[in-house]
Protein backbone atom coordinates (compact mmCIF):
# COMPACT_ATOMS: atom_id res chain seq x y z
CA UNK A 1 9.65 8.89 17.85
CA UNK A 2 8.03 7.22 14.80
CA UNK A 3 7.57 8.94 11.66
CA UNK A 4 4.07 7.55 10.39
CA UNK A 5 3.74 9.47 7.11
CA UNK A 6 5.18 7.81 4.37
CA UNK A 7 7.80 9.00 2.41
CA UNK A 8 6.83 9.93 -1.32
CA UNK A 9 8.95 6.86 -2.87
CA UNK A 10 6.48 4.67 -0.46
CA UNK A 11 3.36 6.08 -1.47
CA UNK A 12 4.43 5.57 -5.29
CA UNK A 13 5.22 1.84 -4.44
CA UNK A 14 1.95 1.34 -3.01
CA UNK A 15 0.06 3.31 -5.83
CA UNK A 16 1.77 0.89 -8.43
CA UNK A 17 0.77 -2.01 -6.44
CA UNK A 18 -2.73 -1.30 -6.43
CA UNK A 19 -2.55 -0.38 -10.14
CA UNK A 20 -1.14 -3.42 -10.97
CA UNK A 21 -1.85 -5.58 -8.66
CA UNK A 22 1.35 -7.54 -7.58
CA UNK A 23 4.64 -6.92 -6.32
CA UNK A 24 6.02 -8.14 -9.36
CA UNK A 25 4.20 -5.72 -11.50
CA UNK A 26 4.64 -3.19 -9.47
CA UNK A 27 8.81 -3.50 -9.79
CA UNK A 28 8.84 -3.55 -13.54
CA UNK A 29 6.53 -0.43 -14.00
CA UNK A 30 8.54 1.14 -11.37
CA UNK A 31 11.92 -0.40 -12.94
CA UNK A 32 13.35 -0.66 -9.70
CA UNK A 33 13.40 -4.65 -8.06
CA UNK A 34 10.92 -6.63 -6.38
CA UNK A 35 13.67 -6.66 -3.10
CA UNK A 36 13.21 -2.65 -3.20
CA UNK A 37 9.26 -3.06 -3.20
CA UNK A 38 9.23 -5.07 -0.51
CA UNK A 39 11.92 -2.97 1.47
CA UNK A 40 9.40 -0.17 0.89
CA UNK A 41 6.78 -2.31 2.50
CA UNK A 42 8.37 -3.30 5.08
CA UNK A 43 8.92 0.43 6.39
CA UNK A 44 5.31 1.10 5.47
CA UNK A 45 4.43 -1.82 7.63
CA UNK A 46 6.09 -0.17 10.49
CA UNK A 47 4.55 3.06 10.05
CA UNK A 48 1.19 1.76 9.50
CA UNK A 49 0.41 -1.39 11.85
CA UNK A 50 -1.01 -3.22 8.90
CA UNK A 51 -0.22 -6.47 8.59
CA UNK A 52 -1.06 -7.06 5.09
CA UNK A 53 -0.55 -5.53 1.85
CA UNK A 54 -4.47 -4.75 1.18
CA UNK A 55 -4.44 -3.22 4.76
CA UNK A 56 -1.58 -0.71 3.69
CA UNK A 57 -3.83 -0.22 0.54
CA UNK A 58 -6.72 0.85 2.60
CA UNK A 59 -5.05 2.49 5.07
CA UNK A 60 -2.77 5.07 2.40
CA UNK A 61 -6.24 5.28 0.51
CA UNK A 62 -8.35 6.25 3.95
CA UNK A 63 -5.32 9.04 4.90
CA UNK A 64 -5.34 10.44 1.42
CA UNK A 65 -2.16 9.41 -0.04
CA UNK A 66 -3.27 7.26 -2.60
CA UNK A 67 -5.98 8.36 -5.59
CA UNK A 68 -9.03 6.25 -4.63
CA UNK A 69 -9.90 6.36 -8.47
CA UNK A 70 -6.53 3.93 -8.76
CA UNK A 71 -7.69 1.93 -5.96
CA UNK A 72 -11.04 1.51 -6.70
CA UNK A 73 -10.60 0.40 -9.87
CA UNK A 74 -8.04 -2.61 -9.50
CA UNK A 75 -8.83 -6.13 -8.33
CA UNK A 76 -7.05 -6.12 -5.19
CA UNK A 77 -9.53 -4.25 -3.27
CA UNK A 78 -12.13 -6.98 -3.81
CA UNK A 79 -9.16 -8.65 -1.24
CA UNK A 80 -9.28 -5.68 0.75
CA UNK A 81 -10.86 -6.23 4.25
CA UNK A 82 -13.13 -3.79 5.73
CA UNK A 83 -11.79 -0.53 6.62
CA UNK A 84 -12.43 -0.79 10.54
CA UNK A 85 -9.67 -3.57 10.20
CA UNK A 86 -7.21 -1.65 9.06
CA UNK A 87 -7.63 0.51 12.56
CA UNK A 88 -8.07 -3.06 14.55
CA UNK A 89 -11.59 -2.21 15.15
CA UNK A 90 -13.93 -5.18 14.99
C-alpha cells in the first residue's frame, strides 16, 4: 500500500520551493543539495500523481500542508494550472 501523506521533510521542501521559487533556491535556504530536493520530489511525485512541480504546489496547498499565505504570495502560482488539474479533472 502507498503512503500518500507526505513526510514532514517533503512538505518543508515544497514550502521552500514555493517561497523561493526554484529548486535552486530552495537547496540553499534549506542548506541541504539540489539532488536532495529533487529526491524529495520525486517521492512526492509518487504520492501525489502530479506531474509537475506547480501541480505538487497546488495539490500540498489544496490538502492543507502548505500555508496558502506562502503560496499565494510567490510567483510560481501565476504558473500554477487550475486546481481541477491537479485531480485530472478537465
Amino acid at each position: 500500500m502507498r503512503q500518500n501523506t507526505p513526510t514532514p521533510k517533503e512538505i518543508e521542501v515544497l514550502q521552500a520551493i514555493a517561497v523561493h521559487g526554484t529548486i535552486a533556491a530552495a537547496a540553499r535556504s534549506l542548506y541541504i543539495s539540489p539532488h536532495t530536493v529533487d529526491a524529495h520530489l520525486d517521492h512526492l511525485r509518487d504520492k501525489s500523481g502530479c506531474r509537475y512541480l506547480t501541480q505538487m504546489i497546488a495539490w500540498a496547498a489544496v490538502n492543507g500542508w502548505l500555508r496558502s499565505e506562502d503560496v499565494l504570495t510567490t510567483e510560481i502560482t501565476q504558473r500554477a494550472p487550475r486546481l481541477g488539474e491537479v485531480h485530472g479533472e478537465s
